[in-house]
C-alpha atoms as a PDB file:
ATOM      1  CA  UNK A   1      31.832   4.090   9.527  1.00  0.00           C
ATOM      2  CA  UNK A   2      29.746   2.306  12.481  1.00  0.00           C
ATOM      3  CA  UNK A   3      29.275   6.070  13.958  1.00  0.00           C
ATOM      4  CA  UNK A   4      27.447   7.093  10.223  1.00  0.00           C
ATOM      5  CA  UNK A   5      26.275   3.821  10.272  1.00  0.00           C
ATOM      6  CA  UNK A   6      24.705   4.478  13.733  1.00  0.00           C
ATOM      7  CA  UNK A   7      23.067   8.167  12.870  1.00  0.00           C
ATOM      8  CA  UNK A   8      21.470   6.474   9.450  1.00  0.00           C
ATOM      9  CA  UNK A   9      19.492   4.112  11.486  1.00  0.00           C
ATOM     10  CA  UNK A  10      18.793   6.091  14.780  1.00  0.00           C
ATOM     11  CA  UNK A  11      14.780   5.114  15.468  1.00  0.00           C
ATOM     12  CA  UNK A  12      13.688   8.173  12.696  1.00  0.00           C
ATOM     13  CA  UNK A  13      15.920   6.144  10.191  1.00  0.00           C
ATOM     14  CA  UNK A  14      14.355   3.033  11.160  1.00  0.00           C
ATOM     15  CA  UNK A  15      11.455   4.306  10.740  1.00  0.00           C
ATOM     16  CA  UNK A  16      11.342   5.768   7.594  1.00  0.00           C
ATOM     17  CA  UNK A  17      12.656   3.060   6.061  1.00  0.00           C
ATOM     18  CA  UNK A  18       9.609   0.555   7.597  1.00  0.00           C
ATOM     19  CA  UNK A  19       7.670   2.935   6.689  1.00  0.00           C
ATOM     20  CA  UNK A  20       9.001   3.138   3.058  1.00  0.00           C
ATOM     21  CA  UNK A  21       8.814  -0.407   2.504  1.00  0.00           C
ATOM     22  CA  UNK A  22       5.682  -1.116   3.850  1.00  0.00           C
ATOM     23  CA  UNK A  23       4.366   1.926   1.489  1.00  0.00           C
ATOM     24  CA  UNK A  24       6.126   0.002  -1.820  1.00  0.00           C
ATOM     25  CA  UNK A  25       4.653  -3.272  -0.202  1.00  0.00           C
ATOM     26  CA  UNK A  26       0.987  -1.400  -0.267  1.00  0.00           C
ATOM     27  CA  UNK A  27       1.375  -0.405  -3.898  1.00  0.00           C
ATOM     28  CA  UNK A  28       2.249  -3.797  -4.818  1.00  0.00           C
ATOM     29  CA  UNK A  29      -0.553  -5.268  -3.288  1.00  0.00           C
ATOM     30  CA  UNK A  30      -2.563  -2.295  -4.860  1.00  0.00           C
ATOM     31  CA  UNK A  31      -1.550  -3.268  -8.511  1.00  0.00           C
ATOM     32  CA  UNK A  32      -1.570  -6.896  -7.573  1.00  0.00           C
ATOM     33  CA  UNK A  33      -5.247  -7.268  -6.424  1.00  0.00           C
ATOM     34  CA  UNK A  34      -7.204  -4.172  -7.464  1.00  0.00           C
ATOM     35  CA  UNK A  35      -4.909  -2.513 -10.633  1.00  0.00           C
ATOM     36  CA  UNK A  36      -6.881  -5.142 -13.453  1.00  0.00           C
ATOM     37  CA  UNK A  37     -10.293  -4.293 -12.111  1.00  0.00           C
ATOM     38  CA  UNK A  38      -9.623  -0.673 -11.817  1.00  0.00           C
ATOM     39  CA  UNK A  39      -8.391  -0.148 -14.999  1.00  0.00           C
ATOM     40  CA  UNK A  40     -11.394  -1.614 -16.688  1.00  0.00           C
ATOM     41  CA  UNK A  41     -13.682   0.221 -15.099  1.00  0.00           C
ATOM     42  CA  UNK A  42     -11.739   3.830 -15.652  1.00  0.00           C
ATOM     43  CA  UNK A  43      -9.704   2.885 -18.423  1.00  0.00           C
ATOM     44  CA  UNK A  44      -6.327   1.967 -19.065  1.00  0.00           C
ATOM     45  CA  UNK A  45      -4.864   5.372 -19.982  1.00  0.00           C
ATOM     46  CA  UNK A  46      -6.366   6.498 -16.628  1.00  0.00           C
ATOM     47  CA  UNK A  47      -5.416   3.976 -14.652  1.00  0.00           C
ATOM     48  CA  UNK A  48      -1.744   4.092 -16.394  1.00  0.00           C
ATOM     49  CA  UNK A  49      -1.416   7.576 -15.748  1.00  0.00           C
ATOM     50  CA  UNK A  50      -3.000   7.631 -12.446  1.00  0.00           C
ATOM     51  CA  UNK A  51      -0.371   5.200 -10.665  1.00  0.00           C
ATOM     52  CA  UNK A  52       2.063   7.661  -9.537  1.00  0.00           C
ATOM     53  CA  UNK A  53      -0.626   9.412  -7.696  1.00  0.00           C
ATOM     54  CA  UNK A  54      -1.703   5.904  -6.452  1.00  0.00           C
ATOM     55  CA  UNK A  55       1.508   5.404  -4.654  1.00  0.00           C
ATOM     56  CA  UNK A  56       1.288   8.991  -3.397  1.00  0.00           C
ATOM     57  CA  UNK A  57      -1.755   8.425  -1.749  1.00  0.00           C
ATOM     58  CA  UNK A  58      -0.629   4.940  -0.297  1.00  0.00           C
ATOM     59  CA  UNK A  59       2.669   6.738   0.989  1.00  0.00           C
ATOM     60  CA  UNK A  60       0.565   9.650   2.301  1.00  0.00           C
ATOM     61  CA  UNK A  61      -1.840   7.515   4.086  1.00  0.00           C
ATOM     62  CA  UNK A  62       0.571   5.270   5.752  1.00  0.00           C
ATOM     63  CA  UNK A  63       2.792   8.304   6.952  1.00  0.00           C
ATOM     64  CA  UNK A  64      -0.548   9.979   8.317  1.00  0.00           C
ATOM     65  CA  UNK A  65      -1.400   6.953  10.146  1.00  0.00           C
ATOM     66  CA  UNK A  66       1.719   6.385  11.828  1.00  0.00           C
ATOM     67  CA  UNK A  67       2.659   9.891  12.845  1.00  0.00           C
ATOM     68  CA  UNK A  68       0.737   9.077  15.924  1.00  0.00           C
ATOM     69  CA  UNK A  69       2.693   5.582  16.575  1.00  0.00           C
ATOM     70  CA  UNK A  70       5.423   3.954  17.861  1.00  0.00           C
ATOM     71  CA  UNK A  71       5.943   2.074  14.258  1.00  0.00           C
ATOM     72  CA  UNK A  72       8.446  -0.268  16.987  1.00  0.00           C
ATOM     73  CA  UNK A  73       5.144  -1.665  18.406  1.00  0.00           C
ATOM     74  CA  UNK A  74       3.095  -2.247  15.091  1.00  0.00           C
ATOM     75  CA  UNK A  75       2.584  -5.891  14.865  1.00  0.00           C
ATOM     76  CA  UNK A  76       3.463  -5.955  10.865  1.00  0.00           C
ATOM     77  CA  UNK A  77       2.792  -9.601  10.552  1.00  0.00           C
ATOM     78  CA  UNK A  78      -0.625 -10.056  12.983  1.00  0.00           C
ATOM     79  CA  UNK A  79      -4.178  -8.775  12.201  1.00  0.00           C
ATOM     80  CA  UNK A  80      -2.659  -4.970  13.601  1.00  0.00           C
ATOM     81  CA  UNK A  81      -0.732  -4.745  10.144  1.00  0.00           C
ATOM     82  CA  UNK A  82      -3.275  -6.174   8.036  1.00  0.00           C
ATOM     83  CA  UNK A  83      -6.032  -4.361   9.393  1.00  0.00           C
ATOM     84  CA  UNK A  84      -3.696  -0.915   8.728  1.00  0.00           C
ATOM     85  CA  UNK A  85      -2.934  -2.450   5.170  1.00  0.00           C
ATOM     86  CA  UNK A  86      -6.445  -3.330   4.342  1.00  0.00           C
ATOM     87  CA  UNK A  87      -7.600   0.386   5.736  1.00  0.00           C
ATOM     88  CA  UNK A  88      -5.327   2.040   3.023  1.00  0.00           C
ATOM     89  CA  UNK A  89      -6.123  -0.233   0.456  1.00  0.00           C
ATOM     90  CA  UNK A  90      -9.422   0.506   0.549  1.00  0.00           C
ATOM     91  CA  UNK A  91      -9.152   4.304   0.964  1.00  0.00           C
ATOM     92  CA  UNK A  92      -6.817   4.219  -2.134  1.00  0.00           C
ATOM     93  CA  UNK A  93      -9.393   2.770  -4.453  1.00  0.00           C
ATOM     94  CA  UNK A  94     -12.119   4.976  -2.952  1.00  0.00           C
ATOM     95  CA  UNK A  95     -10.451   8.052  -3.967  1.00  0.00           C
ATOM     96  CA  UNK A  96      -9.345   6.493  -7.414  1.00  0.00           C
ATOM     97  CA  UNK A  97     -12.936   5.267  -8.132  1.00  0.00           C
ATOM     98  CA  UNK A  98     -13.026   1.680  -6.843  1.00  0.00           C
ATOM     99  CA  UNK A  99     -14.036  -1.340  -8.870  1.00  0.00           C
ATOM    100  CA  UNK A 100     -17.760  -0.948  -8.617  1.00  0.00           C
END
């Protein structure tokens, strides 16, 4: 069992799953802070329909930012993490029309 254990959360494991949760994190903060304004200004069948490409995006965007990192060394909970967060926030509603 510890031996599985072990191979599940080698540092790929590890990071997967950061990176994982810090993508569902994203898409809660997405639908938290931008999902109201959004769907006003495309609609709410768009915006509805739209989510599961919303958390693509956000998962897509965090992987391709981190591929270059040691995710170890992120500082999640300083300005390094919320500058990263921010980043993909605002690159998600750019692409899904923003709330201008």
């Amino acid at each position: 069992m510890e031996q599985l254990l072990n191979t599940a959360l080698d540092t790929l494991g590890v990071a997967k799953i950061v990176t994982r949760f810090f993508g569902h994190y994203l898409y809660e903060c997405f639908c938290r802070s931008f999902y109201e304004a959004w769907s006003k200004k495309v609609g709410e069948t768009q915006a509805k329909s739209s989510l599961s490409a919303v958390k693509s995006v956000i998962e897509n965007a965090l992987k391709a930012k981190l591929s270059t990192r040691d995710i170890r060394r992120v500082k999640w909970d300083g300005p390094e993490g919320q500058k990263l967060a921010q980043a993909i926030l605002e690159d998600t509603l750019d692409i899904f029309g923003g709330t201008e």
